[in-house]
N, C-alpha and C. Protein backbone atom coordinates (compact mmCIF):
# COMPACT_ATOMS: atom_id res chain seq x y z
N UNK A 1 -72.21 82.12 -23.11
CA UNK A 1 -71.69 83.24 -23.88
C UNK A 1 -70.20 83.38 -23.56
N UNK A 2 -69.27 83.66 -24.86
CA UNK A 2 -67.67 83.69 -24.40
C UNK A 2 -67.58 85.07 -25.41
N UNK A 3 -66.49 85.70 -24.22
CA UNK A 3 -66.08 86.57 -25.14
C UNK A 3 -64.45 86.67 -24.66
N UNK A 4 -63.42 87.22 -25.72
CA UNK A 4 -62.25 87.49 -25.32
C UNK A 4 -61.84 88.87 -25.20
N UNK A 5 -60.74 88.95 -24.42
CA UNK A 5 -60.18 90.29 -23.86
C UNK A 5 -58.65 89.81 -24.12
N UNK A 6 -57.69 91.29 -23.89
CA UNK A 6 -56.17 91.02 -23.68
C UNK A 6 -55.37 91.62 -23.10
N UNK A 7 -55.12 90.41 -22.07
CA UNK A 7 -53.93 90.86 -20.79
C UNK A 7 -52.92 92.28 -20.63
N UNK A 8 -52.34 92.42 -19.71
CA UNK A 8 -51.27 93.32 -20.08
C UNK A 8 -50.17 92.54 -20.36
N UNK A 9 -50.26 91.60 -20.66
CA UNK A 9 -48.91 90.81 -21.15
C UNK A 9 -48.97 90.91 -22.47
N UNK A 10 -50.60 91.19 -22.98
CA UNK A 10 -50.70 90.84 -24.32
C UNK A 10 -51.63 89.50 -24.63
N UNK A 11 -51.28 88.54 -23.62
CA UNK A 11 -51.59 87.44 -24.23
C UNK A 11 -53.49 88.06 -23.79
N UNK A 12 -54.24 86.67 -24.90
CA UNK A 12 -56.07 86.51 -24.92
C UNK A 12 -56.50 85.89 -24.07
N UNK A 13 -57.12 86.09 -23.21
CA UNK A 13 -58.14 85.49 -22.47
C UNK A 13 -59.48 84.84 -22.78
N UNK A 14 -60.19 84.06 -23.08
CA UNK A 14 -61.27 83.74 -23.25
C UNK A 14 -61.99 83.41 -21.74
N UNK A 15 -63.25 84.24 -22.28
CA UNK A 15 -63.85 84.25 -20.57
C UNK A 15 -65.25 83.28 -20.70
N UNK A 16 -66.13 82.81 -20.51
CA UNK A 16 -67.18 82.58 -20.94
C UNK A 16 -68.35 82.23 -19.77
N UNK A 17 -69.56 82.97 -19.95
CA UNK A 17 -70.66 82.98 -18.49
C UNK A 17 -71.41 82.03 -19.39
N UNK A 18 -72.26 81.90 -18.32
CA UNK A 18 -73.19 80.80 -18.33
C UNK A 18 -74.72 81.25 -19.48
N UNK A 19 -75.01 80.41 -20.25
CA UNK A 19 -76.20 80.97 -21.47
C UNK A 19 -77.16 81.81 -20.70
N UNK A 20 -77.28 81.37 -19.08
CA UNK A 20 -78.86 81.89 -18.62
C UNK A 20 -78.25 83.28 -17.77
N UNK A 21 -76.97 83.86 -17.63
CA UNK A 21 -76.69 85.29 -16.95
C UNK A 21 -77.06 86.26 -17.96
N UNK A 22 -77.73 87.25 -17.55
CA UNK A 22 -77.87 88.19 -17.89
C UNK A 22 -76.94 88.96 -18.63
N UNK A 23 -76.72 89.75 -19.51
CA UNK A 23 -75.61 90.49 -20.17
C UNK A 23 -75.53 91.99 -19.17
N UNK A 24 -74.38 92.02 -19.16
CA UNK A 24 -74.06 93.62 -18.45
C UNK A 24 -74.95 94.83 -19.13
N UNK A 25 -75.06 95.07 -18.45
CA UNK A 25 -76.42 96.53 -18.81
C UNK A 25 -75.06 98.09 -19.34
N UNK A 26 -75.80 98.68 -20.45
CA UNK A 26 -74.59 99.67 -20.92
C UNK A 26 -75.07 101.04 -19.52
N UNK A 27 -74.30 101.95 -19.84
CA UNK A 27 -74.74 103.30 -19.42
C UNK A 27 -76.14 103.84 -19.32
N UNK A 28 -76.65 103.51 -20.66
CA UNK A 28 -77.79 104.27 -21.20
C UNK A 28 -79.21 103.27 -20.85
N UNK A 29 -78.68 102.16 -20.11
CA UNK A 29 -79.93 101.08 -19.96
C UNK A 29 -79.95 101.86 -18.82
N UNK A 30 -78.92 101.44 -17.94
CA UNK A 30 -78.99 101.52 -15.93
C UNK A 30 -79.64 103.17 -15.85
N UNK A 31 -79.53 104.00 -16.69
CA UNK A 31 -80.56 105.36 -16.15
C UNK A 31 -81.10 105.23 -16.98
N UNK A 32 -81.91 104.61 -17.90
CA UNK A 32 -82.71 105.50 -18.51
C UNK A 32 -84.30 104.89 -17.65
N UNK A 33 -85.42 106.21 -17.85
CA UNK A 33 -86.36 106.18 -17.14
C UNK A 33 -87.33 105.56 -17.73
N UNK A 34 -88.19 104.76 -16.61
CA UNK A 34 -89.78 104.16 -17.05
C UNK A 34 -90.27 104.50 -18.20
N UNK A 35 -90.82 104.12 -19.26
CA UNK A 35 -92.15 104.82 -20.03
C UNK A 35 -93.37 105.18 -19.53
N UNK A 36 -93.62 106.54 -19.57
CA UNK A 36 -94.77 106.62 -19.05
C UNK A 36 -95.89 106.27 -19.61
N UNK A 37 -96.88 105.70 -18.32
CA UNK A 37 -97.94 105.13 -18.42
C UNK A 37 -98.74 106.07 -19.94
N UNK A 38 -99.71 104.99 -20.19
CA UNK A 38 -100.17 104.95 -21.87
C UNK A 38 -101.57 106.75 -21.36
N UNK A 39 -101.85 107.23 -22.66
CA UNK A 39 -103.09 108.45 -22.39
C UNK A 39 -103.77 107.84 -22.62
N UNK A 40 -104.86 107.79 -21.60
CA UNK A 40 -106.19 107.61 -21.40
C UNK A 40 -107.14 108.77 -21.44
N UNK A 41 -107.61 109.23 -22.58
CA UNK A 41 -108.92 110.62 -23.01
C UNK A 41 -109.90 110.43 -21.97
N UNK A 42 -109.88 111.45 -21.17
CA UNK A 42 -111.57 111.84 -20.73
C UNK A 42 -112.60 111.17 -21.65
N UNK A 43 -113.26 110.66 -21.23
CA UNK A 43 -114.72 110.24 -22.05
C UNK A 43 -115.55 111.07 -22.93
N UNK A 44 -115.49 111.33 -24.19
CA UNK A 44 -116.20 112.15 -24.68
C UNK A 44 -117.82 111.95 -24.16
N UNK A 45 -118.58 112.88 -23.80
CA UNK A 45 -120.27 112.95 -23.14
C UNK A 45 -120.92 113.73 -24.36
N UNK A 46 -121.55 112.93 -25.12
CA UNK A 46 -122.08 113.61 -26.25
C UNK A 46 -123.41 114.57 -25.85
N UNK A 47 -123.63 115.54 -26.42
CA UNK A 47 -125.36 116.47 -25.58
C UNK A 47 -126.21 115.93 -26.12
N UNK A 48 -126.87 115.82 -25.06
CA UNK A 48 -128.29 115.15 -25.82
C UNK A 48 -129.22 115.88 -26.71
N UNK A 49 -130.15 115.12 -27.34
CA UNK A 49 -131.07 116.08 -28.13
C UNK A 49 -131.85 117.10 -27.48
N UNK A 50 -131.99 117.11 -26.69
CA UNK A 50 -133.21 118.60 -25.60
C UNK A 50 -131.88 119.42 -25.54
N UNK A 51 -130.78 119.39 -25.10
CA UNK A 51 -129.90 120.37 -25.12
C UNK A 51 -128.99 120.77 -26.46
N UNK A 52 -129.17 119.69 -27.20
CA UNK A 52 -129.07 120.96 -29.14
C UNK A 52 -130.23 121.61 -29.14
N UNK A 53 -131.59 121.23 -28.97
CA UNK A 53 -132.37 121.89 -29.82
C UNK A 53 -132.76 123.41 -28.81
N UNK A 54 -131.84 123.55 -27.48
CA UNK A 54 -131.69 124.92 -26.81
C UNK A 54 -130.91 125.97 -27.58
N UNK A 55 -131.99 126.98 -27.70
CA UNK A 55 -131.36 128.21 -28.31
C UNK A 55 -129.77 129.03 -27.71
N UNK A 56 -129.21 129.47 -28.00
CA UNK A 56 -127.98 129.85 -27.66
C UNK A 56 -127.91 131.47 -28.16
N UNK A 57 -127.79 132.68 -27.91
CA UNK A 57 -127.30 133.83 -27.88
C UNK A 57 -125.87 133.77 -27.90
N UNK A 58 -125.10 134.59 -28.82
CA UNK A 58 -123.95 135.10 -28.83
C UNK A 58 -123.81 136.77 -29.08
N UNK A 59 -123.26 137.18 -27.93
CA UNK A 59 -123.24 138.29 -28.06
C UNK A 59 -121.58 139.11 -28.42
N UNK A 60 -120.85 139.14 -29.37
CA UNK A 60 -119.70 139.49 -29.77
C UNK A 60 -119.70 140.31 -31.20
N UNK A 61 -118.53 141.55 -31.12
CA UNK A 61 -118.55 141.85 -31.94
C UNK A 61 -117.44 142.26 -32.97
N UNK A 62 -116.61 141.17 -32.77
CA UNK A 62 -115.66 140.51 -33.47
C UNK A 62 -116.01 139.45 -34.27
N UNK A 63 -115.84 140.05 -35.56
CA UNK A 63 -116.50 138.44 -36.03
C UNK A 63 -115.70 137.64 -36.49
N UNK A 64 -114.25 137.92 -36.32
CA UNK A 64 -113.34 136.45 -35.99
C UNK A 64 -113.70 135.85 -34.76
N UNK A 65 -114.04 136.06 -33.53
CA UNK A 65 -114.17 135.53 -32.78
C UNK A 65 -115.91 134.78 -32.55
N UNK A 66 -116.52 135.89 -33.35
CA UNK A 66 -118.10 135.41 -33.75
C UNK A 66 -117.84 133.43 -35.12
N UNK A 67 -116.93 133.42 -35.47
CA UNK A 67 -117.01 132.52 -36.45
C UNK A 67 -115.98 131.69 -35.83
N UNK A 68 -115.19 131.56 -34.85
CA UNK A 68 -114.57 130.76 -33.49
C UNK A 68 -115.90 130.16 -33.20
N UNK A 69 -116.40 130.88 -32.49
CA UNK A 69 -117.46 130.40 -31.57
C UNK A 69 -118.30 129.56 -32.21
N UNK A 70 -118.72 130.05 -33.08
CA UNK A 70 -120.02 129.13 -33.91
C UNK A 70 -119.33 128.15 -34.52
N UNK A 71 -118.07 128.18 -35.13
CA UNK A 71 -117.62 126.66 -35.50
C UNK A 71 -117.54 125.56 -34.08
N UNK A 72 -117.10 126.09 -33.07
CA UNK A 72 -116.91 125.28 -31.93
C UNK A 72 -118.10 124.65 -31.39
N UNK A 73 -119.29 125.74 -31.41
CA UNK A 73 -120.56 124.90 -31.29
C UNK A 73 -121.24 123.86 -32.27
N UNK A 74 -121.21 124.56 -33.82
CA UNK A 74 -121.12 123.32 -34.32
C UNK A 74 -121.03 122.33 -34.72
N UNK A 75 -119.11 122.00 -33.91
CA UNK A 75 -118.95 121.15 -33.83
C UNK A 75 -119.38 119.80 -32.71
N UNK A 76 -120.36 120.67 -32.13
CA UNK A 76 -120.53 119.92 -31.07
C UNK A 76 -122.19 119.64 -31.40
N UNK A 77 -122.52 120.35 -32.49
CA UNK A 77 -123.54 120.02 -32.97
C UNK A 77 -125.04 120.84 -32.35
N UNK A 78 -124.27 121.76 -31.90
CA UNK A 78 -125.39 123.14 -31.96
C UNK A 78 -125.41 124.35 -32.86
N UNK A 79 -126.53 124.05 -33.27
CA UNK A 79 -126.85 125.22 -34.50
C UNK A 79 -127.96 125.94 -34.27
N UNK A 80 -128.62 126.21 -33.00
CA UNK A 80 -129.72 126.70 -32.77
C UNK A 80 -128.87 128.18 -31.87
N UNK A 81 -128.43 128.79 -32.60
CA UNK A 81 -127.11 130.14 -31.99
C UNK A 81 -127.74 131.13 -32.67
N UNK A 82 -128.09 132.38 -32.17
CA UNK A 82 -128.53 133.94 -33.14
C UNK A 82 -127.13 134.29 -32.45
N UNK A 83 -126.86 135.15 -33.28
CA UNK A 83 -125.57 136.27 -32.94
C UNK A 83 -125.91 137.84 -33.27
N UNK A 84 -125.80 138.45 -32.09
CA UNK A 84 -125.55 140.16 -32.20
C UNK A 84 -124.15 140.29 -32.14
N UNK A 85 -124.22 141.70 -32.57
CA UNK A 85 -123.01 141.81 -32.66
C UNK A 85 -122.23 143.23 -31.69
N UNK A 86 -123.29 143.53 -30.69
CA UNK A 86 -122.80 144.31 -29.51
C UNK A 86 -124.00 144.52 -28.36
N UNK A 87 -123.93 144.77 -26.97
CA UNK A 87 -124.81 144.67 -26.23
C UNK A 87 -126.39 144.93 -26.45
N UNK A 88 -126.10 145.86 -27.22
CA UNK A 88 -127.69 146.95 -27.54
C UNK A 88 -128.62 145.74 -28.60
N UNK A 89 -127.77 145.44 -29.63
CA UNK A 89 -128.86 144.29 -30.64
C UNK A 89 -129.01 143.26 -29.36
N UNK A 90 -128.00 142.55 -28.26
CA UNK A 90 -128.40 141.45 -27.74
C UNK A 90 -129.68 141.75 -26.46
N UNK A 91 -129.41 142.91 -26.12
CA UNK A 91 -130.63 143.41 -25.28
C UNK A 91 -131.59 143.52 -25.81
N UNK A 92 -132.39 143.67 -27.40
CA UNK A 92 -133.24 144.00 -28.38
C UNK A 92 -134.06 142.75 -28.46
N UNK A 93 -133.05 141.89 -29.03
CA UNK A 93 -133.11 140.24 -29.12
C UNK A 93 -133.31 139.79 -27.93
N UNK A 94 -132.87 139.50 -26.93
CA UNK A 94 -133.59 139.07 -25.51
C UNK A 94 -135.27 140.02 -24.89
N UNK A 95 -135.26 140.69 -25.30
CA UNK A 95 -136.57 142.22 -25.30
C UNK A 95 -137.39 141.90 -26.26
N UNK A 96 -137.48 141.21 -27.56
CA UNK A 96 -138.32 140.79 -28.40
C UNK A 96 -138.87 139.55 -27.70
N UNK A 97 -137.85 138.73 -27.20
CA UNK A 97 -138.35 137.55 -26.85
C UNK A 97 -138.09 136.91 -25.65
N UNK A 98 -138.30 136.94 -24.24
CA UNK A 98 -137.92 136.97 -23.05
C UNK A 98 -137.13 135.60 -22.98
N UNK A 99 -137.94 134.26 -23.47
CA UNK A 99 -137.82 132.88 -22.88
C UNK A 99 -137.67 132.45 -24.30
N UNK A 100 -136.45 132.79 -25.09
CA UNK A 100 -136.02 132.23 -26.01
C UNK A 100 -135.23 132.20 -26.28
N UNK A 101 -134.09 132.11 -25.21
CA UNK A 101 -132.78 131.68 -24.88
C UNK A 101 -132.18 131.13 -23.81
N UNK A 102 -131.77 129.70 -23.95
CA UNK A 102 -131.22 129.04 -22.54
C UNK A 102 -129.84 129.67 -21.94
N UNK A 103 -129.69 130.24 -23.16
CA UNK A 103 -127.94 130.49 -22.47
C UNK A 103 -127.65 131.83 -23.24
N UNK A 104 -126.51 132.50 -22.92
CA UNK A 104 -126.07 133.89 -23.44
C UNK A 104 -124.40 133.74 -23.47
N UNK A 105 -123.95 133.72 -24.03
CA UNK A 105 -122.66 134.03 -24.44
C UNK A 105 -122.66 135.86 -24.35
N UNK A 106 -121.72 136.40 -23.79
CA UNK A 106 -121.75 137.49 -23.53
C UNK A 106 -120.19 138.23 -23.31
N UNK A 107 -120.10 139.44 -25.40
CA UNK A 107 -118.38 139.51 -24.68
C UNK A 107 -119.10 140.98 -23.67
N UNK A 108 -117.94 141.02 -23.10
CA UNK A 108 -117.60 142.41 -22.00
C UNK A 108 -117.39 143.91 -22.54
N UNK A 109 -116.46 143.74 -23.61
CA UNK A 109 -115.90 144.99 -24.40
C UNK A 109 -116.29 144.87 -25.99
N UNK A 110 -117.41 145.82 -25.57
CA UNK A 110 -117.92 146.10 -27.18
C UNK A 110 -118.49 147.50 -27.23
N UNK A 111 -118.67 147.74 -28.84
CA UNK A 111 -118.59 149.26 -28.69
C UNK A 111 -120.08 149.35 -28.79
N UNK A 112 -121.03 150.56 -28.73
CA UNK A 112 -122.26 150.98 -28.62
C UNK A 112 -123.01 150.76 -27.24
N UNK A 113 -122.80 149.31 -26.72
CA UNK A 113 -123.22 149.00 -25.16
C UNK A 113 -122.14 147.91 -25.38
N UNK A 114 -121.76 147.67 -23.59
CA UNK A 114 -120.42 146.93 -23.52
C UNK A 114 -121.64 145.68 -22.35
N UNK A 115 -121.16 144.23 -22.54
CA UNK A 115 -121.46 143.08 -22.47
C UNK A 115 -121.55 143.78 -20.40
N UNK A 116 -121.18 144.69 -19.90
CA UNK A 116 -122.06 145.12 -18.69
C UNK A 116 -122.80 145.50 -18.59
N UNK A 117 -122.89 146.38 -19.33
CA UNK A 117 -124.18 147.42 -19.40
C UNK A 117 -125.65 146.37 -19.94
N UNK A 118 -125.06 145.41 -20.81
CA UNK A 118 -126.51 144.68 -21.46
C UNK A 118 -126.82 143.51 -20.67
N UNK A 119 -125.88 143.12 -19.77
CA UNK A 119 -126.51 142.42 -18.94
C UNK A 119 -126.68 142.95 -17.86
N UNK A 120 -126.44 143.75 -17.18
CA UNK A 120 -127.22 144.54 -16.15
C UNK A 120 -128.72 144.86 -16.52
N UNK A 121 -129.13 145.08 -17.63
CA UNK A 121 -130.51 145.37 -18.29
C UNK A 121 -131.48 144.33 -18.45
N UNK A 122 -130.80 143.12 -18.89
CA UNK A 122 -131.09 141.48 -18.77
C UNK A 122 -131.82 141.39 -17.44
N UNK A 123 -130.89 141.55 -16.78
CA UNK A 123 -131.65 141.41 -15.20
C UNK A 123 -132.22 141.81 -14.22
N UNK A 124 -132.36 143.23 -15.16
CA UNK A 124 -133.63 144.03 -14.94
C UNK A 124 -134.92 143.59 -15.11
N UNK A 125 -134.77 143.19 -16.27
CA UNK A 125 -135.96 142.35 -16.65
C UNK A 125 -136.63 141.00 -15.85
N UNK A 126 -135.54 140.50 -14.86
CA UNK A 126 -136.07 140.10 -13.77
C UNK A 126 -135.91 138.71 -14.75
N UNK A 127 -135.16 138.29 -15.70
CA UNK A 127 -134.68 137.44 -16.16
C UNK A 127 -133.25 135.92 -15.97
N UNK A 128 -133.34 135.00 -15.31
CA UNK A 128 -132.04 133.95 -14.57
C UNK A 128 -131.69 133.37 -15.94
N UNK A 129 -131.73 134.14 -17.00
CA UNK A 129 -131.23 132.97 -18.52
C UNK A 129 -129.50 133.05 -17.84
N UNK A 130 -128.87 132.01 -18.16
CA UNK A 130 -126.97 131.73 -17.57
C UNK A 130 -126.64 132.75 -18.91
N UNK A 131 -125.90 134.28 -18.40
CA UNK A 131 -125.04 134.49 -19.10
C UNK A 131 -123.64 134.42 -18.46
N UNK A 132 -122.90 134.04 -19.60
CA UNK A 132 -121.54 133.74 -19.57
C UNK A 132 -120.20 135.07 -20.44
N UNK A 133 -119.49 135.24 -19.55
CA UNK A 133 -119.16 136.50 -19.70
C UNK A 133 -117.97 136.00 -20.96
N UNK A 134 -117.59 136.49 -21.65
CA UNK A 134 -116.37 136.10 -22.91
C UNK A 134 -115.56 137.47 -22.54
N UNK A 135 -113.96 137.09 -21.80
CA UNK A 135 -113.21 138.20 -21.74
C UNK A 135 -111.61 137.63 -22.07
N UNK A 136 -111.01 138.64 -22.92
CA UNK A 136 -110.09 138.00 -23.31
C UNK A 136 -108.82 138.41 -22.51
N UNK A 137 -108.31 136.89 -22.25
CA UNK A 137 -106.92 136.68 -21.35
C UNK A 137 -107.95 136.51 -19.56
N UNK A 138 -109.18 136.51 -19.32
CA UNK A 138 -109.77 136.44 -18.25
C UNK A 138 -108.97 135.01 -17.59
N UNK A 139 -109.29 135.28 -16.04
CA UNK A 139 -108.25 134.47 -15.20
C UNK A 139 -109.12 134.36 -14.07
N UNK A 140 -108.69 133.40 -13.34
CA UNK A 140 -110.12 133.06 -12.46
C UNK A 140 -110.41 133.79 -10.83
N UNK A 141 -109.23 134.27 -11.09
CA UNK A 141 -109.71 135.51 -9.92
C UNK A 141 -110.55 136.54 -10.41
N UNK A 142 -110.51 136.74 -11.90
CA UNK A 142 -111.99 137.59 -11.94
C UNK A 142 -113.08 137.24 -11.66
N UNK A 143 -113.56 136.06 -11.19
CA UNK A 143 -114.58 135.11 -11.09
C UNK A 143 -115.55 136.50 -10.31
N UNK A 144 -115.23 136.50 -9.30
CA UNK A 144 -115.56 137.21 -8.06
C UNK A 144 -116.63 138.69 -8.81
N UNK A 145 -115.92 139.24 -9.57
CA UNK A 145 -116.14 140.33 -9.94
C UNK A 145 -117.33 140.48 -11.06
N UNK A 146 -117.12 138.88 -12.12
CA UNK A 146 -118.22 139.08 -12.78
C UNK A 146 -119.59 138.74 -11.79
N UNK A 147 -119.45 137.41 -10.99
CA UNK A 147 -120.73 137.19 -10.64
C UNK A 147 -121.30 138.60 -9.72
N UNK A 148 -120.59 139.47 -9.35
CA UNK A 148 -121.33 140.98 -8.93
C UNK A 148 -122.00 141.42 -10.05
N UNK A 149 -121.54 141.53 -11.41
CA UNK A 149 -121.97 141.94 -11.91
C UNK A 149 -123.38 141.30 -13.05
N UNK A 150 -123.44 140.42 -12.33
CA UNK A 150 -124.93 139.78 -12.73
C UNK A 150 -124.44 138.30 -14.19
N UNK A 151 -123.08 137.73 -14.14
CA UNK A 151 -122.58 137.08 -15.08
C UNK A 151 -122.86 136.03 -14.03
N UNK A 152 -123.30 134.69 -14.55
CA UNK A 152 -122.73 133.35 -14.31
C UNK A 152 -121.84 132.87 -14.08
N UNK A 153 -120.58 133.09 -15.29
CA UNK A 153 -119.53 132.33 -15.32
C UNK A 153 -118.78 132.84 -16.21
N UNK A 154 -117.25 132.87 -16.58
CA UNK A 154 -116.86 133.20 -18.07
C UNK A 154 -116.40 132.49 -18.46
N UNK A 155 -115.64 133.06 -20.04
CA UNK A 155 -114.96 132.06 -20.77
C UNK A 155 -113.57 132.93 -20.94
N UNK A 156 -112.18 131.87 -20.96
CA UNK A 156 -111.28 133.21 -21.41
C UNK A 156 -111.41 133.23 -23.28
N UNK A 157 -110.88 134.26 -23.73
CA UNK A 157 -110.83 134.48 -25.07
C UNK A 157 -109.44 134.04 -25.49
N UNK A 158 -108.52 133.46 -26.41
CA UNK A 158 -109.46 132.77 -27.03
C UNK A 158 -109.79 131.46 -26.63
N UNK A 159 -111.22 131.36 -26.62
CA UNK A 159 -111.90 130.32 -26.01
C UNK A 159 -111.43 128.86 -27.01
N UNK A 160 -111.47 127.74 -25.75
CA UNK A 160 -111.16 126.09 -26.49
C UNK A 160 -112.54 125.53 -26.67
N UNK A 161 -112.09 124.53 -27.32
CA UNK A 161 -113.15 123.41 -27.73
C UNK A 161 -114.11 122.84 -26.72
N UNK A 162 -112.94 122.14 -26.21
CA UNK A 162 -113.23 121.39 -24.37
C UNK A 162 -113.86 122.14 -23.62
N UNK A 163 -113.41 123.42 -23.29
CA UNK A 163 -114.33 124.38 -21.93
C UNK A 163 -115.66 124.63 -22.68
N UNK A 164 -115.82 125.07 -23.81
CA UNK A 164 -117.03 125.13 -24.13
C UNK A 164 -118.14 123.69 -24.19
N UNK A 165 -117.45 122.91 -24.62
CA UNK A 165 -117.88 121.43 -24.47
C UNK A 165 -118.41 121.51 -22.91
N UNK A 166 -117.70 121.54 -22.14
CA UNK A 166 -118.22 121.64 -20.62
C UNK A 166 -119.17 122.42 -20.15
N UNK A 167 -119.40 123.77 -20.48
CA UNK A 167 -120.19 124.67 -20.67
C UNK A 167 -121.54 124.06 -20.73
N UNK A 168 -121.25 124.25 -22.06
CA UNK A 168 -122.62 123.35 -22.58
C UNK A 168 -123.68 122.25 -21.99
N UNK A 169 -122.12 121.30 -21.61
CA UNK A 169 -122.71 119.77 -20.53
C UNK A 169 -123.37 120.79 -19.04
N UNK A 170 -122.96 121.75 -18.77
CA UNK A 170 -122.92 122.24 -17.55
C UNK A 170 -124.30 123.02 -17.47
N UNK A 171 -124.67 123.88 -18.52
CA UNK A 171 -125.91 124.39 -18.55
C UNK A 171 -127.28 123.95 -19.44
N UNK A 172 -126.87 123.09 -20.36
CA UNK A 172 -127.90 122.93 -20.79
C UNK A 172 -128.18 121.53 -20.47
N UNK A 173 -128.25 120.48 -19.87
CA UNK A 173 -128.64 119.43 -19.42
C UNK A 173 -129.15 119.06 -18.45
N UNK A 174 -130.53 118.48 -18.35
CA UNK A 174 -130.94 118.86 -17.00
C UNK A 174 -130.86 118.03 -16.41
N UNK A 175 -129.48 116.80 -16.98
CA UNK A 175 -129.36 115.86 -15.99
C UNK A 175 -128.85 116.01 -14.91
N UNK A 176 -127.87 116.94 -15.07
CA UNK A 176 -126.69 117.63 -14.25
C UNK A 176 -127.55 117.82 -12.88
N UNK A 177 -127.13 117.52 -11.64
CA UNK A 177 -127.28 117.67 -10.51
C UNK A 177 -126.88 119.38 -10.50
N UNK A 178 -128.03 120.06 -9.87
CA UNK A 178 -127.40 121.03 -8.90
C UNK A 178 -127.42 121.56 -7.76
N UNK A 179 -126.51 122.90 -7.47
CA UNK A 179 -126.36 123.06 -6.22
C UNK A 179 -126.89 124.36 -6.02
N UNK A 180 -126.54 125.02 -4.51
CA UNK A 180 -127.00 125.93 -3.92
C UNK A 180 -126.94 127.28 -4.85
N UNK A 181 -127.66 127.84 -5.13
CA UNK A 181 -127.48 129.10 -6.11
C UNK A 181 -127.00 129.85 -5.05
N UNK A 182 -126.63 130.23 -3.45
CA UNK A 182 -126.23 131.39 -2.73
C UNK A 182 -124.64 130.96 -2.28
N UNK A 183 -124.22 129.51 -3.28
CA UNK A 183 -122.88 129.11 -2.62
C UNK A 183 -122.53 128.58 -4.05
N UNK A 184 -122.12 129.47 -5.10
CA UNK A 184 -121.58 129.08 -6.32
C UNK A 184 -120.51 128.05 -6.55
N UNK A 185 -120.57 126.93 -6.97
CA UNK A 185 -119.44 126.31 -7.08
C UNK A 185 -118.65 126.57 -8.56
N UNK A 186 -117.49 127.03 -8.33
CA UNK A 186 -116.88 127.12 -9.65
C UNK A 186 -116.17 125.83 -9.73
N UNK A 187 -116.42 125.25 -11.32
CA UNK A 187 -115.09 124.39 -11.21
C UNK A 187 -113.61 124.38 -11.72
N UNK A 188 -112.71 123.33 -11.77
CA UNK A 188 -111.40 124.23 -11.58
C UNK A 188 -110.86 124.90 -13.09
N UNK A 189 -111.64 124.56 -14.45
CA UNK A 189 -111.14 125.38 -15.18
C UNK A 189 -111.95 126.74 -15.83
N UNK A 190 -111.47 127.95 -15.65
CA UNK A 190 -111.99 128.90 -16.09
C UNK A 190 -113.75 129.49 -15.53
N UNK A 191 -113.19 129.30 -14.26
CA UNK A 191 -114.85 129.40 -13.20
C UNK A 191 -116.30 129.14 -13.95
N UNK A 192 -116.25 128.12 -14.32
CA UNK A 192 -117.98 128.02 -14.63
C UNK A 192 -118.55 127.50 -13.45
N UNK A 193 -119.67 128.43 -12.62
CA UNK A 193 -119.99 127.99 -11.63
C UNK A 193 -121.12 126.91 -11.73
N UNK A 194 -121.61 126.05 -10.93
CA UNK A 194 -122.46 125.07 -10.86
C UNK A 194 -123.90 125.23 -10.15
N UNK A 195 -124.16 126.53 -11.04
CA UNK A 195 -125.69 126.77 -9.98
C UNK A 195 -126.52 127.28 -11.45
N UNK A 196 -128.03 127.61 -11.30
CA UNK A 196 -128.82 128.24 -12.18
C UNK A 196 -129.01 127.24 -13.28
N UNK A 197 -129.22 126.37 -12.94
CA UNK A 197 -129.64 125.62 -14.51
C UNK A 197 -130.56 125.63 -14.65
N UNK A 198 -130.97 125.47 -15.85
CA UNK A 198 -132.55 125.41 -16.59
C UNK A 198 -133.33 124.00 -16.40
């Protein structure tokens, strides 16, 4: 490779390196940074058929957030969901039928009975169905506070795709290994603890 330049006399220089040297690197080569490594997705874990055909309770009484929820489940391909629409119908509906719900979706703040009051009554009944508390902007130091109050686990509002996806893998499958029900394991997003499965 030759290239020319010119003196301070004026006069041209012709310079020329060898075909196999490298070319001088500009500014923007010598810093610029690595590409980062390529995304690799978590493995989608599809639910099996015994855990669609588990009934699901939703207890909310927002029904933007009632038609959130149920699209998210069935996108995951659960359609076996009744919905009330405040504590008192979901206490009615669990009271008609003790063992005909694996799971409870349960919001906190609703009007007529509030998602405490109806699960405190739940577990009167001397009933372990996993309810899951739905509170919006919830943060995982509340963790502590729902499981006093007779909740499983929550969800924050507005709830994602993924945590509920996990949810789901988490309670309704009975492949899932579990653990000590007197030493809750939460895991690290949005405390769903790892005890009480069906």
């Amino acid at each position: 490779m030759c290239y020319m330049e010119r003196d301070a006399a004026g006069d041209y220089i012709f310079t020329c390196a060898p075909e196999d040297q490298a070319p001088a690197k500009t500014m923007e080569e010598t810093t610029a940074l690595p590409p980062p490594p390529p995304f690799v997705p978590e493995p989608y874990v599809h639910l099996s058929d015994e855990a669609l055909a588990k009934r699901i309770l939703l207890v909310e009484d927002n029904t933007v957030n009632q038609r959130l929820i149920l699209n998210i489940l069935r996108a995951h391909g659960h359609t076996t969901v009744d919905v009330a629409a405040n504590g008192k119908e979901g206490v009615d509906m669990v009271t008609a039928d003790p063992s005909a719900y694996s799971l409870i979706l349960m919001d906190v703040s609703m009007p007529v009975m509030s998602g405490f009051e109806a699960t405190s009554l739940i577990r009167d009944m001397g009933l372990d169905v996993p309810i899951i508390a739905l509170a919006a902007h919830a943060m995982k130091a509340d963790q502590e506070s729902f499981l006093q109050r007779g909740f499983d686990g929550y969800l924050s509002k507005p709830v994602r795709k993924m945590v509920v996806h996990k949810l789901l893998l988490e309670w309704l499958e009975n492949e899932a290994p579990m653990e000590s029900e007197s030493q809750p394991n939460f895991s690290h997003e949005e405390g769903l603890p790892r005890h009480n499965k069906l």
